[in-house]
N, C-alpha and C. Protein backbone atom coordinates (compact mmCIF):
# COMPACT_ATOMS: atom_id res chain seq x y z
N UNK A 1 -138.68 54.89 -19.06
CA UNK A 1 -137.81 55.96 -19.48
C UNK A 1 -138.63 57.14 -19.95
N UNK A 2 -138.30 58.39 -19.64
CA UNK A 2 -138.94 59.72 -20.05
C UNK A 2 -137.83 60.32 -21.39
N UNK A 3 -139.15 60.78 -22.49
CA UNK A 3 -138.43 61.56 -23.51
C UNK A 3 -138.31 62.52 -22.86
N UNK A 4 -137.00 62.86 -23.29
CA UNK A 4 -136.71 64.62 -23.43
C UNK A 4 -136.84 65.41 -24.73
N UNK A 5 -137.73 66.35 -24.27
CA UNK A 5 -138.41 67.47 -25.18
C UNK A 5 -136.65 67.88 -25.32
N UNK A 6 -136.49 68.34 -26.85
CA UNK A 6 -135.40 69.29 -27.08
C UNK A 6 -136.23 69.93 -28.20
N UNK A 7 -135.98 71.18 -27.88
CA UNK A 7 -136.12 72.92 -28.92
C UNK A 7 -136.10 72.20 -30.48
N UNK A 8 -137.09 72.42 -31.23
CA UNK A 8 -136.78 72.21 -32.42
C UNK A 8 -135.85 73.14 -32.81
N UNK A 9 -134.91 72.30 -34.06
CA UNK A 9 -133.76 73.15 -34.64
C UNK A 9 -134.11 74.04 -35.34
N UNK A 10 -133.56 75.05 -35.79
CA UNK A 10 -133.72 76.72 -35.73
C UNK A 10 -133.82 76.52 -38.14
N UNK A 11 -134.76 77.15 -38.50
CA UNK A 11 -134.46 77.03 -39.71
C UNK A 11 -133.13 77.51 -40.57
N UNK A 12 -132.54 78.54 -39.59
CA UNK A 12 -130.97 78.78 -40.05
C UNK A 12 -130.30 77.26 -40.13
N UNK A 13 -130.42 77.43 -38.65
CA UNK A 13 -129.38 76.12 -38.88
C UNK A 13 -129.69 75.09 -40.21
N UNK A 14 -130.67 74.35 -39.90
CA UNK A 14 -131.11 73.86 -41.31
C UNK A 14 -130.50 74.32 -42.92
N UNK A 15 -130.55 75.73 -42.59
CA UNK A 15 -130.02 76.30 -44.62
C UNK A 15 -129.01 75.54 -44.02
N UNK A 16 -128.24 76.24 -42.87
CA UNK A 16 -126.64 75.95 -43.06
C UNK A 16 -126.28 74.43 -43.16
N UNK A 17 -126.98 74.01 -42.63
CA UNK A 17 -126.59 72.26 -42.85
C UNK A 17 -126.41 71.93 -44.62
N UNK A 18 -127.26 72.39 -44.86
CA UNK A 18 -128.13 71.75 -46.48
C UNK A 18 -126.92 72.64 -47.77
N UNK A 19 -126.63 73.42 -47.07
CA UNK A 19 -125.67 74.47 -47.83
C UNK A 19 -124.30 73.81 -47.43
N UNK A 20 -123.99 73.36 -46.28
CA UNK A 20 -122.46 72.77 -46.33
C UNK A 20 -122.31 71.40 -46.89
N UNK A 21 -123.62 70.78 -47.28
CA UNK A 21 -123.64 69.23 -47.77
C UNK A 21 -123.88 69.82 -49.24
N UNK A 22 -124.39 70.32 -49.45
CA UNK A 22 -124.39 70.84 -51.26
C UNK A 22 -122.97 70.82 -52.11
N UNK A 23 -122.43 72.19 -50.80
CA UNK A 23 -121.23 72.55 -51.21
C UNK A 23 -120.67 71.39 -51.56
N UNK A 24 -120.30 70.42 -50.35
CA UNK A 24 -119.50 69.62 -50.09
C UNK A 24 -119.89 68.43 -51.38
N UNK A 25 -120.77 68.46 -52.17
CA UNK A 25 -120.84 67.33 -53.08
C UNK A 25 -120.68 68.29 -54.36
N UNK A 26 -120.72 69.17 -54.28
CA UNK A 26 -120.13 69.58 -56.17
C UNK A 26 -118.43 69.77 -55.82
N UNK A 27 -118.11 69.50 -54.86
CA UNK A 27 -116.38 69.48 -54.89
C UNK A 27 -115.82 68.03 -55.19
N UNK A 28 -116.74 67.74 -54.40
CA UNK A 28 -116.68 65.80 -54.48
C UNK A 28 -116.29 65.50 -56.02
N UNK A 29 -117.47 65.62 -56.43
CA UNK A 29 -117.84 65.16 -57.62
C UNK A 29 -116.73 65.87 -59.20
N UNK A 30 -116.08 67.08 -58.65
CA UNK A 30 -115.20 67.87 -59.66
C UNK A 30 -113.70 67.29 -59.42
N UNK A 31 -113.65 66.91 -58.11
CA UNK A 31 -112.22 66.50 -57.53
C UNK A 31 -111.76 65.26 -57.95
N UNK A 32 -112.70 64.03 -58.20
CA UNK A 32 -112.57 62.88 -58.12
C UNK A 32 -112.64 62.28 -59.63
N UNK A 33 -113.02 63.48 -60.54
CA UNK A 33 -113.12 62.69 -61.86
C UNK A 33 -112.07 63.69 -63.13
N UNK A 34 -111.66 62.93 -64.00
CA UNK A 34 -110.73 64.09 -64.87
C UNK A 34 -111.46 63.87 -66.32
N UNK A 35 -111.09 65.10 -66.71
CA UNK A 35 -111.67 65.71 -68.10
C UNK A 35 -112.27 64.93 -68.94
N UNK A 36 -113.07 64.79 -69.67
CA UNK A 36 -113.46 63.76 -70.79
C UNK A 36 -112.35 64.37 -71.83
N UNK A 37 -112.09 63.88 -72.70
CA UNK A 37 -111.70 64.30 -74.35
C UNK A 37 -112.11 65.50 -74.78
N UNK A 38 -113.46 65.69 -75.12
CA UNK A 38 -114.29 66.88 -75.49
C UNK A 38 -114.11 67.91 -74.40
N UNK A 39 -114.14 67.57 -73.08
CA UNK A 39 -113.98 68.58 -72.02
C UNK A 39 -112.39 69.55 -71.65
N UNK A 40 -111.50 68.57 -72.19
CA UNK A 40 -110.00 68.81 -72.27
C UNK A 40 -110.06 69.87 -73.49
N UNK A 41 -109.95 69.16 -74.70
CA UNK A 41 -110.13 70.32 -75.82
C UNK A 41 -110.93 71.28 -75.94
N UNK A 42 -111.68 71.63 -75.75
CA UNK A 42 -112.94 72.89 -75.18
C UNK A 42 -112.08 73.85 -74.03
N UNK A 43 -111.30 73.37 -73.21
CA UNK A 43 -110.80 74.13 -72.12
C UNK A 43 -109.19 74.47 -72.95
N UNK A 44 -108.37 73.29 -73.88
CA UNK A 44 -107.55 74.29 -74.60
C UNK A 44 -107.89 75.26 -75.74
N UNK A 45 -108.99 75.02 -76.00
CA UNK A 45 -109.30 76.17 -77.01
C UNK A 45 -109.56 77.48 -76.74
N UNK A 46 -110.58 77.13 -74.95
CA UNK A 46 -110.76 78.72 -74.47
C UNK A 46 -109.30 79.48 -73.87
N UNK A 47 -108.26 78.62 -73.28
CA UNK A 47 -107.20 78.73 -72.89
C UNK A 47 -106.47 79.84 -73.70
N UNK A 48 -106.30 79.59 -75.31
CA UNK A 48 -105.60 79.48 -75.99
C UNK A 48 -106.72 80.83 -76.97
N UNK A 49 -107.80 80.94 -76.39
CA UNK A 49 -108.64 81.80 -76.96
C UNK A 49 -109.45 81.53 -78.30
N UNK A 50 -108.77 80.59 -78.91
CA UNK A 50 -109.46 79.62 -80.30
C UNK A 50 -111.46 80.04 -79.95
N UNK A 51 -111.89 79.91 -78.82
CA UNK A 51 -113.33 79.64 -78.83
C UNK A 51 -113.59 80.98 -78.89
N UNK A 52 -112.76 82.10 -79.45
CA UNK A 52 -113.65 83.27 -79.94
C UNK A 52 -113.55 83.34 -81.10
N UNK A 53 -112.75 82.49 -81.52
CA UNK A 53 -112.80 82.77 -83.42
C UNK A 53 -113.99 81.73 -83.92
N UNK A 54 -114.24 82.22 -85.15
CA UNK A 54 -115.29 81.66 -85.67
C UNK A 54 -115.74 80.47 -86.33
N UNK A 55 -114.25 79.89 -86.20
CA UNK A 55 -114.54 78.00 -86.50
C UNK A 55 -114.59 77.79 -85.23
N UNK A 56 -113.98 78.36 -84.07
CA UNK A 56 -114.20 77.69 -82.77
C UNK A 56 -115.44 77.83 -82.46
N UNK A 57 -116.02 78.81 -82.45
CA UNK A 57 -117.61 78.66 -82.21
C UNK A 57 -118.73 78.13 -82.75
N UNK A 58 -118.28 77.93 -84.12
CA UNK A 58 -118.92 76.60 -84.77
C UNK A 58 -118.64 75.45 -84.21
N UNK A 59 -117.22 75.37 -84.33
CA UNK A 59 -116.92 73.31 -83.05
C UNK A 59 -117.51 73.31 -81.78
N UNK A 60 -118.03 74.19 -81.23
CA UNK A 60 -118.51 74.17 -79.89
C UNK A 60 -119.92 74.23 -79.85
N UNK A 61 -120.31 74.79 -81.01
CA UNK A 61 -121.48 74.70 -81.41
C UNK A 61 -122.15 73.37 -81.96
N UNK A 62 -121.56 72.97 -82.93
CA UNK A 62 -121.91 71.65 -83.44
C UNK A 62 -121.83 70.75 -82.52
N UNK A 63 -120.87 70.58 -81.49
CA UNK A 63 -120.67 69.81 -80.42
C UNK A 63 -121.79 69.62 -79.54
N UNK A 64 -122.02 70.90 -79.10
CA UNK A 64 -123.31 71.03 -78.32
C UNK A 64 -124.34 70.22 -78.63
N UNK A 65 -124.77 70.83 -80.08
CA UNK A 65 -125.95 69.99 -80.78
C UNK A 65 -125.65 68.31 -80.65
N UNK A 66 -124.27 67.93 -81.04
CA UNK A 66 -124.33 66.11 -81.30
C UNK A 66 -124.58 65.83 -79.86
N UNK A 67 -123.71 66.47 -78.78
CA UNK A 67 -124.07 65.84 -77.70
C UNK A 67 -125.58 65.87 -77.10
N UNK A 68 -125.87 67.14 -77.52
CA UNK A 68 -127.24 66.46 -77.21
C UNK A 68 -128.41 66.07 -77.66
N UNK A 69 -127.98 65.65 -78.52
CA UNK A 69 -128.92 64.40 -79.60
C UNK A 69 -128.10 63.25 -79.95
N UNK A 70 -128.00 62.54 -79.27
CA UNK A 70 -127.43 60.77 -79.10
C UNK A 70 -128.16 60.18 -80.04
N UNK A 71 -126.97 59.41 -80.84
CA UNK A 71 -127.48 58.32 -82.02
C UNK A 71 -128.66 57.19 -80.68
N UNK A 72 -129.30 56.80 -80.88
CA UNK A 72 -129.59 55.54 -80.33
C UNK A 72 -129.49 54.23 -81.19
N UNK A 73 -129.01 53.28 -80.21
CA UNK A 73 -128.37 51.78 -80.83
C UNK A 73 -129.41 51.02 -80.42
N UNK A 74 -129.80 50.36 -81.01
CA UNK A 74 -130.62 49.19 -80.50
C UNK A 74 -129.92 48.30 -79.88
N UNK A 75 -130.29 47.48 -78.77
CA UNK A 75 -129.44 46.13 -77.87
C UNK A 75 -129.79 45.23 -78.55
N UNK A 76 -129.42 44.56 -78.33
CA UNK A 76 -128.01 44.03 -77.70
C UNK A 76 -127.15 44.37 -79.44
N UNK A 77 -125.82 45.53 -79.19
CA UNK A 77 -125.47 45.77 -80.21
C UNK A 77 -124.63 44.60 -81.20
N UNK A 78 -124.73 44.92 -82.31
CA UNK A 78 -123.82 43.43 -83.18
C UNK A 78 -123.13 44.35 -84.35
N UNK A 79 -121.26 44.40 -84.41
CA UNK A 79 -120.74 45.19 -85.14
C UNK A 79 -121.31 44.35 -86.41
N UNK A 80 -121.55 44.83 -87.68
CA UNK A 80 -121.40 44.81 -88.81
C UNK A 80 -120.38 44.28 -89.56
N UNK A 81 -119.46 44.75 -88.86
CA UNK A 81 -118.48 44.43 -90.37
C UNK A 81 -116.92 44.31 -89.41
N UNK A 82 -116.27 44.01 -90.51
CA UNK A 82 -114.55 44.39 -89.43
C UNK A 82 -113.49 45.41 -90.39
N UNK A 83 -112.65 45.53 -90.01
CA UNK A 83 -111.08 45.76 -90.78
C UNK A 83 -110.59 44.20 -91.31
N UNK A 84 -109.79 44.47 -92.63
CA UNK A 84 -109.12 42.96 -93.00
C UNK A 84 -107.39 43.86 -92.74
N UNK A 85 -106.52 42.90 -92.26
CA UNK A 85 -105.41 43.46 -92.12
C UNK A 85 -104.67 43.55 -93.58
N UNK A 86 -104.50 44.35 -94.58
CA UNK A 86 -104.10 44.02 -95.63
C UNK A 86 -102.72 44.90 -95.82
N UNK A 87 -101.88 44.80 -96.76
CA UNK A 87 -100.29 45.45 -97.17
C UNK A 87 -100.72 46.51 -97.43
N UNK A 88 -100.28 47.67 -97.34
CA UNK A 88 -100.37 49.25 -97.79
C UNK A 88 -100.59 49.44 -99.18
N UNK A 89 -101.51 50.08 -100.02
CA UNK A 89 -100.90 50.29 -101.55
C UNK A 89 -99.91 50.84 -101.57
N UNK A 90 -99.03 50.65 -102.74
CA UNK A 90 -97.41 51.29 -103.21
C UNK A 90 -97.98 51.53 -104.73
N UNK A 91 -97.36 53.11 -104.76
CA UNK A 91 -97.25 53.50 -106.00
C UNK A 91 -96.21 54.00 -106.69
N UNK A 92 -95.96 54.41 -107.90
CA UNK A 92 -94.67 54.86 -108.16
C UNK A 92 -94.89 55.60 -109.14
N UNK A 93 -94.65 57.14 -109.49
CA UNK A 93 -94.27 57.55 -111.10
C UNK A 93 -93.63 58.41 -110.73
N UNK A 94 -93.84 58.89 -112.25
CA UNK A 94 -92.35 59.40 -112.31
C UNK A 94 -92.41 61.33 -112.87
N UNK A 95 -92.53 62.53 -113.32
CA UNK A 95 -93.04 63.65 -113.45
C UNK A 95 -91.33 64.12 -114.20
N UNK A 96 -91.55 64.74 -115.20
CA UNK A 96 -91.03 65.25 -115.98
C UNK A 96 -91.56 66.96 -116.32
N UNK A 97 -90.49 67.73 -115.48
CA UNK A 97 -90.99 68.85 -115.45
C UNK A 97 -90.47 70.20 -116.55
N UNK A 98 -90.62 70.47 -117.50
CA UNK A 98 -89.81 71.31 -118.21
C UNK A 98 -90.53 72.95 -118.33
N UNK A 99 -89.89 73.47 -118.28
CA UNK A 99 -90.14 75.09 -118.37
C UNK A 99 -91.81 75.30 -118.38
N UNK A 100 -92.33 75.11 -117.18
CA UNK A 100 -93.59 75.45 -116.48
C UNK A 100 -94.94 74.32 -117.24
N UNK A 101 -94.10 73.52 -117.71
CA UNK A 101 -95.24 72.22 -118.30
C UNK A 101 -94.88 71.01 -117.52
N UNK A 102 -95.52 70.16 -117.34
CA UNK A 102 -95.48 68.34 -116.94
C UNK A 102 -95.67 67.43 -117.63
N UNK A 103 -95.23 66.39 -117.71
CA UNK A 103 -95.33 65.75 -118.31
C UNK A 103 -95.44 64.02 -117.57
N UNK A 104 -96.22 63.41 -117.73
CA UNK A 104 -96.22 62.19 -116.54
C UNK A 104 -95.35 61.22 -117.18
């Protein structure tokens, strides 16, 4: 059997290949997954304009920072401690209010 010589492909073509598979994976990847928690609230705050006021830019700020400095856990993790299921406290008194004084 004889090879056939074919024209090497043209470096255009090439971008264009590499450019429609690029494209084609940051759509992938935006289409197929939904919001984290942090990513949801961040998008109602800018929505809603909150991330120009100045506690919002602190929460987005501080955010920034925790996320990117991760506690690290050592493995294999082991909780500490638990919740005990216990009855609610109940309290009761009683306030005796007379002409701008209290009295318990």
């Amino acid at each position: 059997m004889m090879a056939v010589n074919a024209p090497p492909p043209s470096p255009l073509r090439n971008l264009a290949v590499a450019f429609v598979l690029l494209a084609g994976c940051e759509q992938v990847v935006d289409s197929r997954r939904d919001l984290t928690p942090h990513e949801a609230y961040v998008a109602t705050m800018e929505d809603t304009g909150l991330d120009g006021s100045g506690l919002g830019r602190n929460w987005i700020e501080a955010a920034a920072v925790a996320l990117s400095i991760p506690l690290s856990v050592p493995l294999p993790y082991r909780e500490g401690g638990s919740l005990q299921r216990t009855p609610p406290l109940q309290s009761d008194s009683a306030w005796l209010f007379v002409a701008g004084r209290c009295w318990p």
